[in-house]
N, C-alpha and C. Protein backbone atom coordinates (compact mmCIF):
# COMPACT_ATOMS: atom_id res chain seq x y z
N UNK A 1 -36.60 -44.26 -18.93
CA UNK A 1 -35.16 -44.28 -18.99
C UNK A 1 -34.62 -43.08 -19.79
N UNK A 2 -35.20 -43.17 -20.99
CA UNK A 2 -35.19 -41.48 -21.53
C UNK A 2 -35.19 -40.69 -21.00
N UNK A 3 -36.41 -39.91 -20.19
CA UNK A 3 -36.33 -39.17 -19.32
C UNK A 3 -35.01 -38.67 -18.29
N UNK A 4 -34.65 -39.90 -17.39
CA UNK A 4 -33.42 -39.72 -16.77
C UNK A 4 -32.17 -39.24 -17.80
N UNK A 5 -32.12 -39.42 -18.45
CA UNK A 5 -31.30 -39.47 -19.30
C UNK A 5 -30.91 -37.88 -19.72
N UNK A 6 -32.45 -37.46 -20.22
CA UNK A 6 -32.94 -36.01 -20.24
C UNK A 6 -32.33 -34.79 -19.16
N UNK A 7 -32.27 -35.45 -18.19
CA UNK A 7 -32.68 -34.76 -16.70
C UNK A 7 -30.85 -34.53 -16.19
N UNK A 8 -30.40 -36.05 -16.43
CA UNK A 8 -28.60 -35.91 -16.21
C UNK A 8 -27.90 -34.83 -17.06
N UNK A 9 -28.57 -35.01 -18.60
CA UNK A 9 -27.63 -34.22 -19.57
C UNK A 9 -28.09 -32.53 -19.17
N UNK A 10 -29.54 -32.33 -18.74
CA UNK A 10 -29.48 -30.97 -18.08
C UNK A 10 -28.93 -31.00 -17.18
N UNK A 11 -28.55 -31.63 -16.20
CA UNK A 11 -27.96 -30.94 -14.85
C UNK A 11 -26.65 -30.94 -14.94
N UNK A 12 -26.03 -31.53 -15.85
CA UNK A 12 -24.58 -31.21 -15.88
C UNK A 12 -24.64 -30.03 -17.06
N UNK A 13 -24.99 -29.86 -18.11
CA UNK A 13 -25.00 -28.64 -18.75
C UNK A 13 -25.35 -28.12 -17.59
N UNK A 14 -25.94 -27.30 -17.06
CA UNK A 14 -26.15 -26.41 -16.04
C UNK A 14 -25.76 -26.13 -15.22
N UNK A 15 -24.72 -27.30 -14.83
CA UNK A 15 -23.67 -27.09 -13.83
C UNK A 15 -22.36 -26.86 -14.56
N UNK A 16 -22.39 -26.84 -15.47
CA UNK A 16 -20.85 -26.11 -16.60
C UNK A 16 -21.01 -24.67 -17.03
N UNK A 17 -22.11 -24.55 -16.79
CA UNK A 17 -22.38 -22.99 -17.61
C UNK A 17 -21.99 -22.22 -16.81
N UNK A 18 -22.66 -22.87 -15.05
CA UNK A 18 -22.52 -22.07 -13.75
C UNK A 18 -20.89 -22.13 -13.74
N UNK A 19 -20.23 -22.90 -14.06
CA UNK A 19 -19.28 -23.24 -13.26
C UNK A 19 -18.40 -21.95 -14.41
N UNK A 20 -18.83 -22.16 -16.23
CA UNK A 20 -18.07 -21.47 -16.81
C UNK A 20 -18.37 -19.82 -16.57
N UNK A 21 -19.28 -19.45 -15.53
CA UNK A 21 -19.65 -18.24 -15.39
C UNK A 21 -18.86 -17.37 -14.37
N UNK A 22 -18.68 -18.54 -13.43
CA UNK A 22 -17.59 -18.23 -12.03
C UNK A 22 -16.65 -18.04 -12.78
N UNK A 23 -16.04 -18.60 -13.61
CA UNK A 23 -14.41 -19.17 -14.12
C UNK A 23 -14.23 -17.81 -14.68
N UNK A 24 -14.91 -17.27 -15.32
CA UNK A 24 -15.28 -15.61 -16.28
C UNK A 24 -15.44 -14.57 -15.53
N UNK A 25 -16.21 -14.79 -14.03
CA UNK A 25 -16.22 -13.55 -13.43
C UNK A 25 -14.79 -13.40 -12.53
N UNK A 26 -14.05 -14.65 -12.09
CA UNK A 26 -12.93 -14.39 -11.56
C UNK A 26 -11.55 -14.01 -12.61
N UNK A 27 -12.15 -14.60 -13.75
CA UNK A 27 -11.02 -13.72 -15.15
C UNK A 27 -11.44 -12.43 -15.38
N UNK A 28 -12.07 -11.64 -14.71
CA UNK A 28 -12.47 -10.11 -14.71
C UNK A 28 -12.24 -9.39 -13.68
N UNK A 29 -12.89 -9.48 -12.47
CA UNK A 29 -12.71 -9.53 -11.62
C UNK A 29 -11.11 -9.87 -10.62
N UNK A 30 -10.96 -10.73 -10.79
CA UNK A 30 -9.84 -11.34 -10.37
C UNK A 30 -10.38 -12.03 -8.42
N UNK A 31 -9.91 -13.01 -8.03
CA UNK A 31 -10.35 -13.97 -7.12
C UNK A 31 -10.62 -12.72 -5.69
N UNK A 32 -11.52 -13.41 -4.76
CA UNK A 32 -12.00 -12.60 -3.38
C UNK A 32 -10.58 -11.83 -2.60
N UNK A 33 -9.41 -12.63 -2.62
CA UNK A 33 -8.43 -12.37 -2.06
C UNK A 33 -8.05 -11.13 -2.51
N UNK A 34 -8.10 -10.47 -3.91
CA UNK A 34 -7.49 -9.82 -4.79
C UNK A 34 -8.30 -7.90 -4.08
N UNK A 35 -9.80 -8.27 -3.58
CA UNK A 35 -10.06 -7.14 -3.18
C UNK A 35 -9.16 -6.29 -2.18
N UNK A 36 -9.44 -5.30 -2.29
CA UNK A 36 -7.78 -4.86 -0.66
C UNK A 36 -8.42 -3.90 0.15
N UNK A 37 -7.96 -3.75 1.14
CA UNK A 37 -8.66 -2.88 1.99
C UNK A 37 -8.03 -1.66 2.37
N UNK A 38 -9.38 -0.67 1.69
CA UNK A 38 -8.59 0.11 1.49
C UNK A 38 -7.71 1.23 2.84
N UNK A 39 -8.07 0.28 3.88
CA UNK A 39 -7.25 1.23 5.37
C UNK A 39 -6.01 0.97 5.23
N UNK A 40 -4.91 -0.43 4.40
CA UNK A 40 -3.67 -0.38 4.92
C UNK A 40 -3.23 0.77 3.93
N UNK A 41 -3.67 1.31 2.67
CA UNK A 41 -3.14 2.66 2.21
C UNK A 41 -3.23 3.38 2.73
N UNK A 42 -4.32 3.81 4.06
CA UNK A 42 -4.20 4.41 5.01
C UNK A 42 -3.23 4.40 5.77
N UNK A 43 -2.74 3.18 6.35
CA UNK A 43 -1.82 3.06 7.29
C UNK A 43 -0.68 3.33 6.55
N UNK A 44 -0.63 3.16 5.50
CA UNK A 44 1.28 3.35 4.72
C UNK A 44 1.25 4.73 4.50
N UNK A 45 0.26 5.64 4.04
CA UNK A 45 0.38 7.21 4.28
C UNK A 45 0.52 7.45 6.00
N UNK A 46 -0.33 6.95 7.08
CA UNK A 46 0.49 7.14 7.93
C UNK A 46 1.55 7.17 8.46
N UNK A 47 1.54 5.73 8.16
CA UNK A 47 3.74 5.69 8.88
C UNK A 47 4.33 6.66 8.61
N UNK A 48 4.34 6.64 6.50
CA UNK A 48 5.11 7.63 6.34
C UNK A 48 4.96 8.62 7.25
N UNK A 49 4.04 9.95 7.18
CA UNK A 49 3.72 11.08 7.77
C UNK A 49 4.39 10.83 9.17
N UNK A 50 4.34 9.59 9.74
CA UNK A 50 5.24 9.61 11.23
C UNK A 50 6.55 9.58 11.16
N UNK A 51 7.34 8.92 10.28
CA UNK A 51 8.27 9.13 9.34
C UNK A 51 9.42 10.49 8.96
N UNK A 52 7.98 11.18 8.43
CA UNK A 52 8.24 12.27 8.46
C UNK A 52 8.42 12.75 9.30
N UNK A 53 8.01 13.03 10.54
CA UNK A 53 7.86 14.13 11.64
C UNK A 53 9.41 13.36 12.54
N UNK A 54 9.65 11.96 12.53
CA UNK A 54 10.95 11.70 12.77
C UNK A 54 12.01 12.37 12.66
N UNK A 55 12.16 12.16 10.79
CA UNK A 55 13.19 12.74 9.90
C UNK A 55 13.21 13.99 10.92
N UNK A 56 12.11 14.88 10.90
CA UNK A 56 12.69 16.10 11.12
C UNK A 56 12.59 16.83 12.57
N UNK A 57 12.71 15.53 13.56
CA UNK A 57 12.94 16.06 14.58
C UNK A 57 14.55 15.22 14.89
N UNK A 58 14.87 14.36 14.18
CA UNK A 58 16.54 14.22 13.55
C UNK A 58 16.95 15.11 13.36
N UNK A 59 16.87 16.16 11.86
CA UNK A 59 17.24 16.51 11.51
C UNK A 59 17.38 18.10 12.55
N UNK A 60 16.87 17.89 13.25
CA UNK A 60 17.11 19.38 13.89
C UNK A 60 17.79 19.24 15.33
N UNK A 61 17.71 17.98 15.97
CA UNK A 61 18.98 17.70 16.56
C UNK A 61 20.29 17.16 16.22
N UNK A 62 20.33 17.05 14.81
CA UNK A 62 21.76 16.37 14.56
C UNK A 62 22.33 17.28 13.15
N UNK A 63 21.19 17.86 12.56
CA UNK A 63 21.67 19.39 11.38
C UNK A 63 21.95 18.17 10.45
N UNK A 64 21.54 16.69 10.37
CA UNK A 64 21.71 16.33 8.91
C UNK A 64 20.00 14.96 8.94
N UNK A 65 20.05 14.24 7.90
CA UNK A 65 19.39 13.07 7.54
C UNK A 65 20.11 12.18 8.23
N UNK A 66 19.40 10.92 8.87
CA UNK A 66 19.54 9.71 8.81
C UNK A 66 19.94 9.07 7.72
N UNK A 67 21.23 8.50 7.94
CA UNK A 67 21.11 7.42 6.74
C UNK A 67 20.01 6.15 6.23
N UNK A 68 19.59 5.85 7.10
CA UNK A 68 18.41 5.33 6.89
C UNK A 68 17.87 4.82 7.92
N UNK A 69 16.41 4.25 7.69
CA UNK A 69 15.47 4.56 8.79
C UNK A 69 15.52 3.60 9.53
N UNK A 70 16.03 2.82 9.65
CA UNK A 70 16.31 1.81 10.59
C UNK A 70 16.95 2.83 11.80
N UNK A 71 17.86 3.74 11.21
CA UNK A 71 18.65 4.75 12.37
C UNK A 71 18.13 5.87 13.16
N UNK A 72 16.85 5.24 12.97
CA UNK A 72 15.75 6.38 13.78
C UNK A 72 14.93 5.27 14.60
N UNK A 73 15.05 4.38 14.98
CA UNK A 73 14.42 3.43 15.71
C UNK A 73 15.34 3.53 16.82
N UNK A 74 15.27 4.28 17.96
CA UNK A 74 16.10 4.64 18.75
C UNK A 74 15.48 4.01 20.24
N UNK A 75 14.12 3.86 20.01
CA UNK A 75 13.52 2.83 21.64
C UNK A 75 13.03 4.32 22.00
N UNK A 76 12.95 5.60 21.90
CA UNK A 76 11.89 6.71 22.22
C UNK A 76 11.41 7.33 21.61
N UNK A 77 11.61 8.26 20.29
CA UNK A 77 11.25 8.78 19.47
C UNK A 77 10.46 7.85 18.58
N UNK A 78 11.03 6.90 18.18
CA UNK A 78 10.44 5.44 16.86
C UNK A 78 10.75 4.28 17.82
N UNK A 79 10.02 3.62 18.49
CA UNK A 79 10.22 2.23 18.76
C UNK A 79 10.33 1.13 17.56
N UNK A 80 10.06 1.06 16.66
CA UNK A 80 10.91 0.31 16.27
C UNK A 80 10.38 1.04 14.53
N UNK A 81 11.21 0.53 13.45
CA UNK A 81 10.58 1.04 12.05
C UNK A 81 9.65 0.82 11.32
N UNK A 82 8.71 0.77 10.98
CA UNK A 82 7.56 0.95 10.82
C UNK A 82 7.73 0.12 9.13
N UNK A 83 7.13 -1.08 9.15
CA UNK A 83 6.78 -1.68 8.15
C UNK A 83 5.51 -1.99 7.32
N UNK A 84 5.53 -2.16 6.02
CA UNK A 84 4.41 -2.01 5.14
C UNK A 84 3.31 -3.39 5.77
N UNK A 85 2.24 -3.10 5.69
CA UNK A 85 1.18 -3.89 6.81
C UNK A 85 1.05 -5.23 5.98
N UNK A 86 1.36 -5.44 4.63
CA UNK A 86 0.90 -6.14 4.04
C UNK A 86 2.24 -7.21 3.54
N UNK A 87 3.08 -6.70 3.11
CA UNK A 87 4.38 -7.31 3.26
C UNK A 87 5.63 -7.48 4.20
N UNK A 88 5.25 -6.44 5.34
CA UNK A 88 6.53 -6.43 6.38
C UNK A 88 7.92 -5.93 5.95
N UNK A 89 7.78 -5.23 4.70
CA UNK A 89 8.94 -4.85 4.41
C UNK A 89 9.17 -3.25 4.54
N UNK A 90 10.50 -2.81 4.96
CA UNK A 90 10.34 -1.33 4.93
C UNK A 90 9.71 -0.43 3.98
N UNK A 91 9.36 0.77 4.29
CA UNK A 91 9.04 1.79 3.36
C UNK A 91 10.74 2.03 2.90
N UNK A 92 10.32 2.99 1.66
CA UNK A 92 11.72 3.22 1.08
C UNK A 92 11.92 4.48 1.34
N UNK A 93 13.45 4.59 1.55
CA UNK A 93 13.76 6.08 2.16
C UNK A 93 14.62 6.50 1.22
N UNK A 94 15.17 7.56 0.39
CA UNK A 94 16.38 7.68 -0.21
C UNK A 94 16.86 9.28 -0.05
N UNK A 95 18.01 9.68 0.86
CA UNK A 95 18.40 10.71 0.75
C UNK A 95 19.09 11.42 -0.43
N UNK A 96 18.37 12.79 -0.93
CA UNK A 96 18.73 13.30 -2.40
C UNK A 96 19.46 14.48 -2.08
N UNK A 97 20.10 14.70 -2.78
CA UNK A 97 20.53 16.17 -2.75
C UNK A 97 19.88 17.47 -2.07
N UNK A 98 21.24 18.40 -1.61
CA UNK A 98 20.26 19.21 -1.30
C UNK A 98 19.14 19.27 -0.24
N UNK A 99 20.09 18.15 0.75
CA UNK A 99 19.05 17.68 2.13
C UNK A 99 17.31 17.67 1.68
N UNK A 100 17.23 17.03 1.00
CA UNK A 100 15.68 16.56 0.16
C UNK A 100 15.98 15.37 0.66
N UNK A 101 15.13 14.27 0.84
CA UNK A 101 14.90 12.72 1.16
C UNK A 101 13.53 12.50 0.57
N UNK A 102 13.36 11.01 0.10
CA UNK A 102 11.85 10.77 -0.70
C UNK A 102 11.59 9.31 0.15
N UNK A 103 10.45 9.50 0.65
CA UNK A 103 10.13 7.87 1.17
C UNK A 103 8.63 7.49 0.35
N UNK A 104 8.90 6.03 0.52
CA UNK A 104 8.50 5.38 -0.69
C UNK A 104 7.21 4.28 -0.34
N UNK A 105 6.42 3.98 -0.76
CA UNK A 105 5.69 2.86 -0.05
C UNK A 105 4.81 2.50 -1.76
N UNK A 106 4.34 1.16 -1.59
CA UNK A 106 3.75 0.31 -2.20
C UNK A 106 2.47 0.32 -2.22
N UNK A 107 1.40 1.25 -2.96
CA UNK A 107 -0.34 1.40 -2.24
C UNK A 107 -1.02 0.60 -3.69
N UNK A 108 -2.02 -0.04 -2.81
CA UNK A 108 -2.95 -1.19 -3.33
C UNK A 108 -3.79 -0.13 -3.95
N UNK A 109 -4.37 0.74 -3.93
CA UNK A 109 -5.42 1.67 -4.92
C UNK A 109 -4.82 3.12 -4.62
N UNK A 110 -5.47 3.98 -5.77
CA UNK A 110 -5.36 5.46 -5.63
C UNK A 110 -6.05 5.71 -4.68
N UNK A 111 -5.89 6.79 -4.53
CA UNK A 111 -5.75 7.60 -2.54
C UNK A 111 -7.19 8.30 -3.56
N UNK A 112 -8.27 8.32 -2.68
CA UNK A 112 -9.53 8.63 -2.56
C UNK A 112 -9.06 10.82 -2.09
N UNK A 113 -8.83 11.51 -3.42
CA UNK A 113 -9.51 12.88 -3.13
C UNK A 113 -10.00 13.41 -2.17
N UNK A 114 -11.27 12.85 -1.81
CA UNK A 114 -12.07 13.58 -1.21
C UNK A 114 -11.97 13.24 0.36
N UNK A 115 -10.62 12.22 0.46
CA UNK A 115 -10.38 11.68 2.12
C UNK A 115 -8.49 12.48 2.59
N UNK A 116 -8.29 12.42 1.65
CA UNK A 116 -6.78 12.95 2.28
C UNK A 116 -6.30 14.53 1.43
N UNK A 117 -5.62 14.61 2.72
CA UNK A 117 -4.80 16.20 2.10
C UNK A 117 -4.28 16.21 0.82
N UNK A 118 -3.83 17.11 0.04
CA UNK A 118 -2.98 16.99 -1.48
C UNK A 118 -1.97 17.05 -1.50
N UNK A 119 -0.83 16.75 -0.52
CA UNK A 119 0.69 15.98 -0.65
C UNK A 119 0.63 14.97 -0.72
N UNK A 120 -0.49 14.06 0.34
CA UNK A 120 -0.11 12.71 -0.20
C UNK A 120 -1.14 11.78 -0.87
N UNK A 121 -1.59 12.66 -1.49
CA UNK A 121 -2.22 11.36 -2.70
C UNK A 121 -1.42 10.92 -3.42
N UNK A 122 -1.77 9.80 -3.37
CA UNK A 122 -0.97 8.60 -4.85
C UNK A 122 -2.07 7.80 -5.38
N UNK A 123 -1.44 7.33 -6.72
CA UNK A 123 -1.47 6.81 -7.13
C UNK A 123 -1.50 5.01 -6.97
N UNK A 124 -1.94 3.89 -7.18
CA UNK A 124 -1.88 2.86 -6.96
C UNK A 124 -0.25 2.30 -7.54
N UNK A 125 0.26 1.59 -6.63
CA UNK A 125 1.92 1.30 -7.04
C UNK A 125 2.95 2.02 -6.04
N UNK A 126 3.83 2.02 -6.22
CA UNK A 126 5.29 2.30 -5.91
C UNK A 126 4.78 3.82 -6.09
N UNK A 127 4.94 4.82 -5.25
CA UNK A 127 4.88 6.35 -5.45
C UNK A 127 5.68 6.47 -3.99
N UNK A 128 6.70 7.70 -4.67
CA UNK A 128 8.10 8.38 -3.35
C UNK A 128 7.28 9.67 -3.42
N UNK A 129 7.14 9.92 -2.11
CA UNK A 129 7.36 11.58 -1.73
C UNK A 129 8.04 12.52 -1.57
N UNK A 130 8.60 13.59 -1.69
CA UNK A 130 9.64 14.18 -2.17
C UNK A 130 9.66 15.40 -0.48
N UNK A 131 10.39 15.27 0.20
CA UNK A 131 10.10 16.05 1.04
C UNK A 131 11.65 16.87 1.20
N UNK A 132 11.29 17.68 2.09
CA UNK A 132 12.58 18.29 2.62
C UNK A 132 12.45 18.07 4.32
N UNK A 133 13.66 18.76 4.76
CA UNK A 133 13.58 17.84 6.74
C UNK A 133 12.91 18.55 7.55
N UNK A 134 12.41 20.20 6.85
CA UNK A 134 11.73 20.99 7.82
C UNK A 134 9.91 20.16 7.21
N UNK A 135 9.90 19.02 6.65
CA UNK A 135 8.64 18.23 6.87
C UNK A 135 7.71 19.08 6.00
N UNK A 136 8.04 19.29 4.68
CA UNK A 136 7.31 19.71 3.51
C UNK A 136 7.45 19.32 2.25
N UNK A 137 6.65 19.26 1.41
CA UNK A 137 6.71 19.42 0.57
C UNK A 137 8.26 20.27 -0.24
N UNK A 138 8.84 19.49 -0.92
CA UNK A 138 10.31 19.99 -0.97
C UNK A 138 10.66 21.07 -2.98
């Protein structure tokens, strides 16, 4: 009877330690869901860049910016506006002075160096690009 006794109080210690080990690696870590992949930062530097090439085939039939990008979803040029893959919400557009415009998107990790050009790396977070309408660097 001892024995059993022995045998219960190990297997539940041993099943708390395990359990307090998970509980510690997801307080570090943070839970499976939390990993991200890193193609929709791919895809949100894309849009933008399509975005871009919009703006400035607008801008050279009409000599100004869109007020915003909803007004470039015209059914040929942009079928429709191009939303963030992960929330469905627009990228951010803001026309600045000086026919400059900055669009904006939300990226789950820093942009990998050694995979994309050097305008649009970012940073993980909220980062605007600063362009002008002839589609550069402004």
């Amino acid at each position: 009877m001892l024995a059993m006794s022995a045998r219960k109080i190990f297997a539940i210690t041993a099943s708390l330690a395990v359990l307090i080990a998970i509980v510690a690696i997801f307080m570090v870590t943070g839970p499976p869901e939390a990993e991200t992949d890193p193609r929709l930062d791919d895809r949100r530097v894309a849009d933008l860049q399509r975005l871009a090439g919009v703006i400035s085939v607008y801008h050279e039939e009409t000599s100004s910016l869109p007020v915003t990008l909803a007004a470039l979803a015209d059914g040929q040029t942009l079928q429709s506006e191009p939303l963030d893959p992960v929330t469905s919400e627009p990228y951010g557009y803001e026309v600045e002075a000086n026919e400059a415009y900055s669009l904006c998107a939300t990226f789950d990790n820093s942009s990998d160096v050694t995979q994309q050009g050097g305008f649009w790396l970012h940073d993980a977070g909220r980062v605007c690009f600063r362009l002008s309408p002839a589609y550069g660097e402004f």
